[in-house]
Protein backbone atom coordinates (compact mmCIF):
# COMPACT_ATOMS: atom_id res chain seq x y z
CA UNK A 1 -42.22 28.78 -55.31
CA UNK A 2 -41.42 25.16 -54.63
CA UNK A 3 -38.32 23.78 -56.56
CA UNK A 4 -36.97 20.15 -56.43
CA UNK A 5 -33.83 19.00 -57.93
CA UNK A 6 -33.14 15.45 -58.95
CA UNK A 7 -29.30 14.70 -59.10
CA UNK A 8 -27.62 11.57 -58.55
CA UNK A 9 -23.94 11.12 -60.38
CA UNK A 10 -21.21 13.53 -59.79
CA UNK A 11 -20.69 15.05 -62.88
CA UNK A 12 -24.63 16.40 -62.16
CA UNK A 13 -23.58 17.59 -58.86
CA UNK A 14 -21.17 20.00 -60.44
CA UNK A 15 -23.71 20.75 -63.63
CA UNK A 16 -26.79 21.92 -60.88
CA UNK A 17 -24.91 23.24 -57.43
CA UNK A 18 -24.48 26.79 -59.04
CA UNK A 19 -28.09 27.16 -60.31
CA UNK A 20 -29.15 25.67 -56.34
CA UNK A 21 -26.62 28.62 -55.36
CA UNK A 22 -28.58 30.65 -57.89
CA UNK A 23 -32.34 30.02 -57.20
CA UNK A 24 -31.67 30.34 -53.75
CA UNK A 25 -29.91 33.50 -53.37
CA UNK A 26 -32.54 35.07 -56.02
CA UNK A 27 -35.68 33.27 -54.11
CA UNK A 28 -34.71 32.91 -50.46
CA UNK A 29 -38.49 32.64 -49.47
CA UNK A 30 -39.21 29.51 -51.83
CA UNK A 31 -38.96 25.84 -50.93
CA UNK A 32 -35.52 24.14 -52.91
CA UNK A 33 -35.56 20.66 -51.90
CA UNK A 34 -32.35 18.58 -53.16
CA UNK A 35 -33.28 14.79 -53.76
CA UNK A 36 -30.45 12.39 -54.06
CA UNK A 37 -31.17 8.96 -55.95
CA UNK A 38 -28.17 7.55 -54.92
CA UNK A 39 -27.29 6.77 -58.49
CA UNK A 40 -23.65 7.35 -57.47
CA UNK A 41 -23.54 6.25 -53.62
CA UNK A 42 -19.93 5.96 -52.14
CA UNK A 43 -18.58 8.64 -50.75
CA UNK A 44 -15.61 9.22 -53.49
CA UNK A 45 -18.14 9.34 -56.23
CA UNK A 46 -20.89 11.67 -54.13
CA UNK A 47 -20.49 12.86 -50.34
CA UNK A 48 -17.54 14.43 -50.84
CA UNK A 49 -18.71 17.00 -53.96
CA UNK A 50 -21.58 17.97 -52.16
CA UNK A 51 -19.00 18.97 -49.33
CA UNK A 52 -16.41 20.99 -52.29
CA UNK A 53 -19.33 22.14 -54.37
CA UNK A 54 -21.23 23.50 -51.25
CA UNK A 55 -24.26 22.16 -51.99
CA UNK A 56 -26.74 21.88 -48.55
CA UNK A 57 -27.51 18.33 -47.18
CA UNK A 58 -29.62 16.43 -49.57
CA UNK A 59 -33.58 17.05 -48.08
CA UNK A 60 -34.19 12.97 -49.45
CA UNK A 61 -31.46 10.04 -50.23
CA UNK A 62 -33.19 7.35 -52.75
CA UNK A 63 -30.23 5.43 -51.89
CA UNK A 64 -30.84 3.22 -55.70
CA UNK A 65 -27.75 1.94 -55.95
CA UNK A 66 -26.18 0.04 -59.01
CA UNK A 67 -27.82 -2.24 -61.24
CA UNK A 68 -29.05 -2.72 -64.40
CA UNK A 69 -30.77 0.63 -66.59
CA UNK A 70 -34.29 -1.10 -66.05
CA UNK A 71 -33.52 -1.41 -62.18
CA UNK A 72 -32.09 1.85 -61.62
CA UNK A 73 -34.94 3.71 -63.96
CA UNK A 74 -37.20 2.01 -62.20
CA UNK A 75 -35.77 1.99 -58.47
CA UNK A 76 -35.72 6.12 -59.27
CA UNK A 77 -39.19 6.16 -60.22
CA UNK A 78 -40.76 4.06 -57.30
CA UNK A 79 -39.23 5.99 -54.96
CA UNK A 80 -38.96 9.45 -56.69
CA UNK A 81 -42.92 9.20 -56.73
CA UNK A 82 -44.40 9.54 -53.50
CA UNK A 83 -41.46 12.51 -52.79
CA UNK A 84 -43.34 14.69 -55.27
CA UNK A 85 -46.32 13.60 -54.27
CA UNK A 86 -45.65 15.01 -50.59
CA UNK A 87 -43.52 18.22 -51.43
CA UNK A 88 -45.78 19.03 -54.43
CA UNK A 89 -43.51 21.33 -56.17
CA UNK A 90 -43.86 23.92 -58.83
CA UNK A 91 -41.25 23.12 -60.60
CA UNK A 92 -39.01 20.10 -61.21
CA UNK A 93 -35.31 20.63 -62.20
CA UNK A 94 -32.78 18.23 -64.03
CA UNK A 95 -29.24 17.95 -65.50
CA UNK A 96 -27.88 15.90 -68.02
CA UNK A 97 -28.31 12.69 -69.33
CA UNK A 98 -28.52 10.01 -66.57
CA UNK A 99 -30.36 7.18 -65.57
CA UNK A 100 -31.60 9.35 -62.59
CA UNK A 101 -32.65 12.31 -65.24
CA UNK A 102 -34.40 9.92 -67.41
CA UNK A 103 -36.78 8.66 -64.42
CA UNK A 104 -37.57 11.92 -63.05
CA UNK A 105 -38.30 13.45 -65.90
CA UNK A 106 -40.93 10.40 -66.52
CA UNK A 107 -42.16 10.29 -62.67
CA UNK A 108 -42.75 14.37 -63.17
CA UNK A 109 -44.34 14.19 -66.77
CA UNK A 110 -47.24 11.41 -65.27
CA UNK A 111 -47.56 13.40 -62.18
CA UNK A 112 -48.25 16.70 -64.81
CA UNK A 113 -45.36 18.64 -63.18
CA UNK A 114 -43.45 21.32 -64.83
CA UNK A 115 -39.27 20.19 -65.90
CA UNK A 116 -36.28 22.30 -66.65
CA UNK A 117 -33.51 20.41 -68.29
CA UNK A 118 -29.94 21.92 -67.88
CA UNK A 119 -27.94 20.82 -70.84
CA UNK A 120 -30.28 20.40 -73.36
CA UNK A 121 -29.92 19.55 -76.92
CA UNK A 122 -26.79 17.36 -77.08
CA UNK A 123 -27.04 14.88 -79.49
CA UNK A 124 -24.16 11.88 -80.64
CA UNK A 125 -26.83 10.29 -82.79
CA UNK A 126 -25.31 7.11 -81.65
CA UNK A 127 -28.85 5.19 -80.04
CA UNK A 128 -26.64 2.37 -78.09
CA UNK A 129 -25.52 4.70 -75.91
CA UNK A 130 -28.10 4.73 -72.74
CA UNK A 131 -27.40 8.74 -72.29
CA UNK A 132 -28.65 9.28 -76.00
CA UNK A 133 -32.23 7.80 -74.83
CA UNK A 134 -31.74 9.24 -72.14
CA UNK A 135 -31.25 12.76 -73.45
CA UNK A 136 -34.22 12.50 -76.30
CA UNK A 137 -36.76 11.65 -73.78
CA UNK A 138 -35.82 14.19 -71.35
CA UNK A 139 -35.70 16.92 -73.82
CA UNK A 140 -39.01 16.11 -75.15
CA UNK A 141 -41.01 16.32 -72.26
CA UNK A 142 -39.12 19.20 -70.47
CA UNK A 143 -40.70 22.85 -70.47
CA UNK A 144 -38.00 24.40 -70.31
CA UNK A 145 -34.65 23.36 -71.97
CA UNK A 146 -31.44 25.41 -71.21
CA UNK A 147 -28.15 24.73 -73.36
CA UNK A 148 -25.07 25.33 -73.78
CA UNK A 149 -23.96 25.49 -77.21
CA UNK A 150 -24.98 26.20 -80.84
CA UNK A 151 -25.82 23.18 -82.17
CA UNK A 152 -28.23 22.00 -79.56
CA UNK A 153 -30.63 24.79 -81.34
CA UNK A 154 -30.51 22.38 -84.29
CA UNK A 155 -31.15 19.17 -82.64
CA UNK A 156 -33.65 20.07 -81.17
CA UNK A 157 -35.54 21.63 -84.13
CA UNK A 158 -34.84 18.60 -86.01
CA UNK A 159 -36.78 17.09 -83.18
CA UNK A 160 -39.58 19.20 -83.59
CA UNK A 161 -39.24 21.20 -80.23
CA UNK A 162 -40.62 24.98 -80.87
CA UNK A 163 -38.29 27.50 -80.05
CA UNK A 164 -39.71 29.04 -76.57
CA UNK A 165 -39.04 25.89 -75.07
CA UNK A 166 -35.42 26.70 -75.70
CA UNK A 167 -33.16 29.31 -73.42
CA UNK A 168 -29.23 29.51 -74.55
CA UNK A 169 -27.78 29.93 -71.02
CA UNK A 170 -24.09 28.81 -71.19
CA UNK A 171 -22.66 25.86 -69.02
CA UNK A 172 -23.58 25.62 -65.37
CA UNK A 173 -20.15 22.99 -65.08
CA UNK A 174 -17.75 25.86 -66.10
CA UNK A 175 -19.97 27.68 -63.90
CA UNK A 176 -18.45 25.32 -60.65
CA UNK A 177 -14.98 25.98 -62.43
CA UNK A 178 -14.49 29.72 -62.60
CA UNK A 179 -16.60 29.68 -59.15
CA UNK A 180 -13.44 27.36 -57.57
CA UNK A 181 -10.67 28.37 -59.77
CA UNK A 182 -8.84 29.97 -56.98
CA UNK A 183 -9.31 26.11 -54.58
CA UNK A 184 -8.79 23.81 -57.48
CA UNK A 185 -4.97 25.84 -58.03
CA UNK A 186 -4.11 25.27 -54.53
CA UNK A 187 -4.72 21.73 -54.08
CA UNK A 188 -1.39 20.41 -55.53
CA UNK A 189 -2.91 16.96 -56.73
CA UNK A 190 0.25 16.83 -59.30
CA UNK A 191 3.14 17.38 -56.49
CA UNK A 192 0.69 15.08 -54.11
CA UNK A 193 1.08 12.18 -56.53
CA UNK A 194 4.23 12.58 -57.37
CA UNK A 195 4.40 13.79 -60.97
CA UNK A 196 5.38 17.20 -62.72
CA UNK A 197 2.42 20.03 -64.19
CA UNK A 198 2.67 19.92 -67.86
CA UNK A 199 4.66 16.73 -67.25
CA UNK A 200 1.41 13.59 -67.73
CA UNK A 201 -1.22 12.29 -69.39
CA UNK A 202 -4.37 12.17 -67.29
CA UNK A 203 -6.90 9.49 -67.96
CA UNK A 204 -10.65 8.35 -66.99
CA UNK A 205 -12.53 5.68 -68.72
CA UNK A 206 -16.11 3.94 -67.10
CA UNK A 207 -18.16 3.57 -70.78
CA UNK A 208 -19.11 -0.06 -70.85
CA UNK A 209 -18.05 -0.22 -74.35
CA UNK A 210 -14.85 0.27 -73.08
CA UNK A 211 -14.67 -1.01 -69.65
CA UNK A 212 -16.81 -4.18 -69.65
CA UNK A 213 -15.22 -6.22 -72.83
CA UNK A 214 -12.18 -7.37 -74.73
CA UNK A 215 -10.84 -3.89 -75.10
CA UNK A 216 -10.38 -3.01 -71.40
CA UNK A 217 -6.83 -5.58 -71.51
CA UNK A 218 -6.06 -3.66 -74.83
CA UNK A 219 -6.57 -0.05 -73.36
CA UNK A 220 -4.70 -0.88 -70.30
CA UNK A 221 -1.60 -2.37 -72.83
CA UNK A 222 -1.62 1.00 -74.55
CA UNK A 223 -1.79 2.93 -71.96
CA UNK A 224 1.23 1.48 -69.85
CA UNK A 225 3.45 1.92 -73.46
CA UNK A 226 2.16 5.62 -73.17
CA UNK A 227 3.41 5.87 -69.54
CA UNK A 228 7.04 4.87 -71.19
CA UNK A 229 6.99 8.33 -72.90
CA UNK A 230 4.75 10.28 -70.52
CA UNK A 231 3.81 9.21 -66.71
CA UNK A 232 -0.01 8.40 -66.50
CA UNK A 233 -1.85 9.24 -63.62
CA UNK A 234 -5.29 7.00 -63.81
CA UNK A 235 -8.18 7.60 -60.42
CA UNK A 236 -10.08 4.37 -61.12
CA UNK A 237 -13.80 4.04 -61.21
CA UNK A 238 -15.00 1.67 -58.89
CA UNK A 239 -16.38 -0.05 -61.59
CA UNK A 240 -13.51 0.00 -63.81
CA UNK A 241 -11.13 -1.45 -61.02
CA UNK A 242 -13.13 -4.33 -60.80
CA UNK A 243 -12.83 -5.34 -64.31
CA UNK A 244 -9.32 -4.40 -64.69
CA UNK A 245 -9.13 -6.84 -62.18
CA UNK A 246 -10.78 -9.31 -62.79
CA UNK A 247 -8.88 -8.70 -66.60
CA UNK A 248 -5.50 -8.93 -64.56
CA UNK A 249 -4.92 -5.63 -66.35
CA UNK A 250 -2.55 -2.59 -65.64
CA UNK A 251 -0.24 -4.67 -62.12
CA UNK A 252 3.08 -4.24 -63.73
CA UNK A 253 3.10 -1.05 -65.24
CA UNK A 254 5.37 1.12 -63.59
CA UNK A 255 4.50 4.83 -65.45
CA UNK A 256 1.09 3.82 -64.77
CA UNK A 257 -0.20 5.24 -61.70
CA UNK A 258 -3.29 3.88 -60.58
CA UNK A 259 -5.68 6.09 -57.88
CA UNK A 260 -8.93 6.16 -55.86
CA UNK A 261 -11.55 7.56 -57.45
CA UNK A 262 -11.10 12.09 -55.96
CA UNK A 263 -13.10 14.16 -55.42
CA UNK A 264 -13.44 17.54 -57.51
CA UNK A 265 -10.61 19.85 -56.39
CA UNK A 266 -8.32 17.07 -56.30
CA UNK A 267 -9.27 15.84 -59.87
CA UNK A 268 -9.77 19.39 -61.53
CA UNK A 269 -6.52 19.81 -59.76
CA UNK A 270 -5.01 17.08 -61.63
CA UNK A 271 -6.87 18.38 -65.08
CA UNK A 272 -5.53 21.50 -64.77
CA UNK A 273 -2.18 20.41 -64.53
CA UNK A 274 -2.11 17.40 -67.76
CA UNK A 275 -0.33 17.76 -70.73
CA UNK A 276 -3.19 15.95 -72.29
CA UNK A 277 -6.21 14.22 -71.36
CA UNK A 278 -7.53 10.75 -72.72
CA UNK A 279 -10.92 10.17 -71.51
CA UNK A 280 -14.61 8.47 -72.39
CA UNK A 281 -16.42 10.90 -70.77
CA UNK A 282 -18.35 14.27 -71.96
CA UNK A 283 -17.87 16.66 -68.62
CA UNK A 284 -13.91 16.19 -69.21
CA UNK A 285 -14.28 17.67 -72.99
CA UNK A 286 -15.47 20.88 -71.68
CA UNK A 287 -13.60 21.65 -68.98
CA UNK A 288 -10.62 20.78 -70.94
CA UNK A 289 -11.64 23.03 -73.86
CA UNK A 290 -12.43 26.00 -70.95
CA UNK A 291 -8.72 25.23 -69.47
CA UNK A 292 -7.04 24.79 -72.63
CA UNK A 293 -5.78 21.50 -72.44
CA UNK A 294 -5.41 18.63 -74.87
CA UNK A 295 -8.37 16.14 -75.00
CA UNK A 296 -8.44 12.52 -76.72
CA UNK A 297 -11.53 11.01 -76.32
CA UNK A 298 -11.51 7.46 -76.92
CA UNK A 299 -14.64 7.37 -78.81
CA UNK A 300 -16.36 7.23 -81.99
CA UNK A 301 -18.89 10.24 -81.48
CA UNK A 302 -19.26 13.33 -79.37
CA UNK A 303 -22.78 15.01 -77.98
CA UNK A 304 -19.86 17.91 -77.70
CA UNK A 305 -18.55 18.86 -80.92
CA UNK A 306 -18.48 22.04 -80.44
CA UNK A 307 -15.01 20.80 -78.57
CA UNK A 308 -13.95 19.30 -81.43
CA UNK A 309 -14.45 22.14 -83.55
CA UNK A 310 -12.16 24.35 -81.37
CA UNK A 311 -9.30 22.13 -81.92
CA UNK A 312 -9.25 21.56 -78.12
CA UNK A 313 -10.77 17.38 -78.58
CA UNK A 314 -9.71 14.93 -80.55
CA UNK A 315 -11.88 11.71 -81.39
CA UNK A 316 -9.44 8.55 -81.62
CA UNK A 317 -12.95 6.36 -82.22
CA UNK A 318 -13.35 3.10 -80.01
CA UNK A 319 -9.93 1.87 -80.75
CA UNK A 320 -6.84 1.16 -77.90
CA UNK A 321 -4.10 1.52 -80.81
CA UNK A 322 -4.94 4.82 -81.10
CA UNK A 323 -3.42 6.19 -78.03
CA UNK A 324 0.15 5.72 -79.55
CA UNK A 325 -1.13 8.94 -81.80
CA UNK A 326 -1.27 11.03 -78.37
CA UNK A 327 2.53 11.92 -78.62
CA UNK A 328 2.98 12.87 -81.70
CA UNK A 329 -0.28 14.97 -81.26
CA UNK A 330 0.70 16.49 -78.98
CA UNK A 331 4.47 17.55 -80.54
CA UNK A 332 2.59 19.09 -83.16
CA UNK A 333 -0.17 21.06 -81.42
CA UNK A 334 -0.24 24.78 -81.60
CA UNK A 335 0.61 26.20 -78.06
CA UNK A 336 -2.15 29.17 -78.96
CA UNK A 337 -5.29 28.76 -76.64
CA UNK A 338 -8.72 28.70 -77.99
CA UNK A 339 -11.29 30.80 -76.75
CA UNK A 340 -13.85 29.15 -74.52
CA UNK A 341 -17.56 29.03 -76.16
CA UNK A 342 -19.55 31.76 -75.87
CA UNK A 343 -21.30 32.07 -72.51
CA UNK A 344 -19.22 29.37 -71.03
CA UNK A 345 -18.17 32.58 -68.35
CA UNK A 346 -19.28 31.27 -65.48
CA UNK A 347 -23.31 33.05 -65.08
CA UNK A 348 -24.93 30.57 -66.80
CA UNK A 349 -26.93 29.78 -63.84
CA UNK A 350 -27.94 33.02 -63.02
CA UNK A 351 -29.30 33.09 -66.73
CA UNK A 352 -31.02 30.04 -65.60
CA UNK A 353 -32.52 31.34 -62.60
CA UNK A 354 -33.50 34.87 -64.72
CA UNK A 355 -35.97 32.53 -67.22
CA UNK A 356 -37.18 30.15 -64.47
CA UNK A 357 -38.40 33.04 -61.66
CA UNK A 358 -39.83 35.31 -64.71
CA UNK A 359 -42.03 32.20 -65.54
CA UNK A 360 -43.10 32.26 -61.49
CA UNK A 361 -44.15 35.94 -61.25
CA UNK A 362 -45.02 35.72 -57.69
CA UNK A 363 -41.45 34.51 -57.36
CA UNK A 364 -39.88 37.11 -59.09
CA UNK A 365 -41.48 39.74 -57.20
CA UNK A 366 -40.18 38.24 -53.57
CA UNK A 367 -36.77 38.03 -55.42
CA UNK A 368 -37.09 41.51 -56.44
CA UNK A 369 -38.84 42.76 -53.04
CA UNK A 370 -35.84 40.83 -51.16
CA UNK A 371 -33.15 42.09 -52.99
């Protein structure tokens, strides 16, 4: 069996190194070839988690780079192409909802190759958010679509995707959490930096409908009033530090303490240790949920509301004011932790690996004959 796997931003680095791990302890005799587009390409946002997460050397580097959607897509797909064309695989697997997901899923789909998805079925319903499209179109043309939660069943449905198409797995990232529990307690990012466990308020924002307007100066404002009450500890996106920049934004803000971008252990390190978390992103929710700590997203819509639902997220909508609400959330939040979503225990990739090597019987019989 020949597998390739597409990733290219960190957050899918964590999402697909345990079902890598997983294929290729199961199928040692198969062909898993890693291709990295590049879509994350300094060594903050991508060397150094395939060094934590274990992952082996990438087999191909795209090396796309920034730019626009249409570039990247399309940067992906040129040089995705002739990479499939040469390793002719069986099977062609994806996570999440990127730029680099969207084009391989295309490039595989005109080529008439087999896709898995991992993470399947999240929907915000929100259609200016590239991930949205990004999601839709790789659902719809993926064989074999594993999820993580409930709702994605729904979704999906709604969409008119039958049900065999769909495999309830549990979440490959919690997977990369339980795996490096023990490695992400020992790193000490909070002592590193200079601030107490239970002590801050953790933050990461790189959403363009955040970062690349008016309310960038306005976040930045609230959050150095927040660092007043609670000390903020804020690893920058490279893309965010150039607008806050360029913005003027965040220089003389003592509580505010502005970082690199770190890699995972440091920055699960970090999560670990919040009193709350304020964040854009959708990987944050969940591990926050699994860990038990406070979440404020600062945004109108969730593809995770199953998060939300657990009284472990709170949506403040697309509005800076809001953060001043994070204190007095937090004085009045139950200290009771919520149980983590069903099958977010840390096999979800071996459930993965299960469906995908009983589709390739030839496959599961080495597995089997190995074992």
């Amino acid at each position: 069996m020949r597998v390739v796997y597409v990733i290219g931003t960190r957050p899918n680095f964590v999402k697909t190194a345990p079902v890598i791990a997983a294929m290729r302890d199961r199928h040692p005799e198969g062909r898993h070839v890693i291709v990295h587009t590049g879509q994350h390409y300094d060594r903050a946002m991508s060397e150094v988690f395939f060094e934590e997460l274990g992952v082996p050397t990438p087999d191909h580097m795209l090396e796309v780079g920034s730019g626009t959607h249409a570039v990247q897509t399309a940067r992906t797909m040129e040089r995705l192409e002739p990479v499939l064309l040469a390793e002719e695989p069986d099977l062609l697997v994806v996570p999440g909802d990127v730029n680099s997901t969207l084009a391989a899923v295309l490039v595989a789909t005109k080529l008439q190759l087999p896709v898995a998805h991992v993470e399947s079925g999240l929907r915000s319903f929100d259609m200016t958010m590239p991930e949205e499209v990004n999601r839709i179109v790789a659902d719809r043309f993926s064989e074999y679509l594993f999820m993580h939660s409930e709702e994605a069943v729904g979704n999906l449905r709604a969409e008119g995707i039958p049900d065999e198409r769909m495999h309830m797995v549990g979440n490959t990232m919690i997977d990369t959490l339980v795996a490096l529990r023990e490695r992400i307690d020992a790193a000490g990012s909070p002592a590193r930096l200079g601030v107490e466990e239970d002590a801050y308020a953790l933050v990461t924002l790189h959403r363009p409908a955040l970062v690349d307007g008016p309310l960038l100066g306005a976040t930045v404002a609230q959050l150095a009033a927040l660092s007043e009450q609670l000390p903020v500890v804020f690893p920058v996106h490279p893309r965010t530090r150039k607008m806050m920049e360029a913005a003027g934004a965040g220089a003389d803000a003592p509580g505010l303490l502005l970082s690199e971008p770190l890699g995972y252990l440091d920055f699960l390190s970090l999560v670990a240790g919040a009193r709350a978390v304020l964040t854009d992103s959708g990987g944050i929710q969940e591990e926050t949920t699994y860990l038990g700590i406070p979440c404020f997203t600062l945004r109108d819509n969730t593809e995770r509301p199953v998060t939300v639902e657990l009284g472990t997220n709170r949506l403040l909508g697309l509005d800076p004011g809001a953060i001043a609400s994070i204190p007095g959330a937090l004085a009045e939040r139950s200290d009771a932790p919520a149980e983590p979503p069903p099958l977010w225990d840390g096999h979800a990739a071996e459930r993965i690996a299960d469906v995908l090597l009983a589709a390739y019987p030839a496959a599961d019989l080495a597995a089997t004959t190995s074992a």
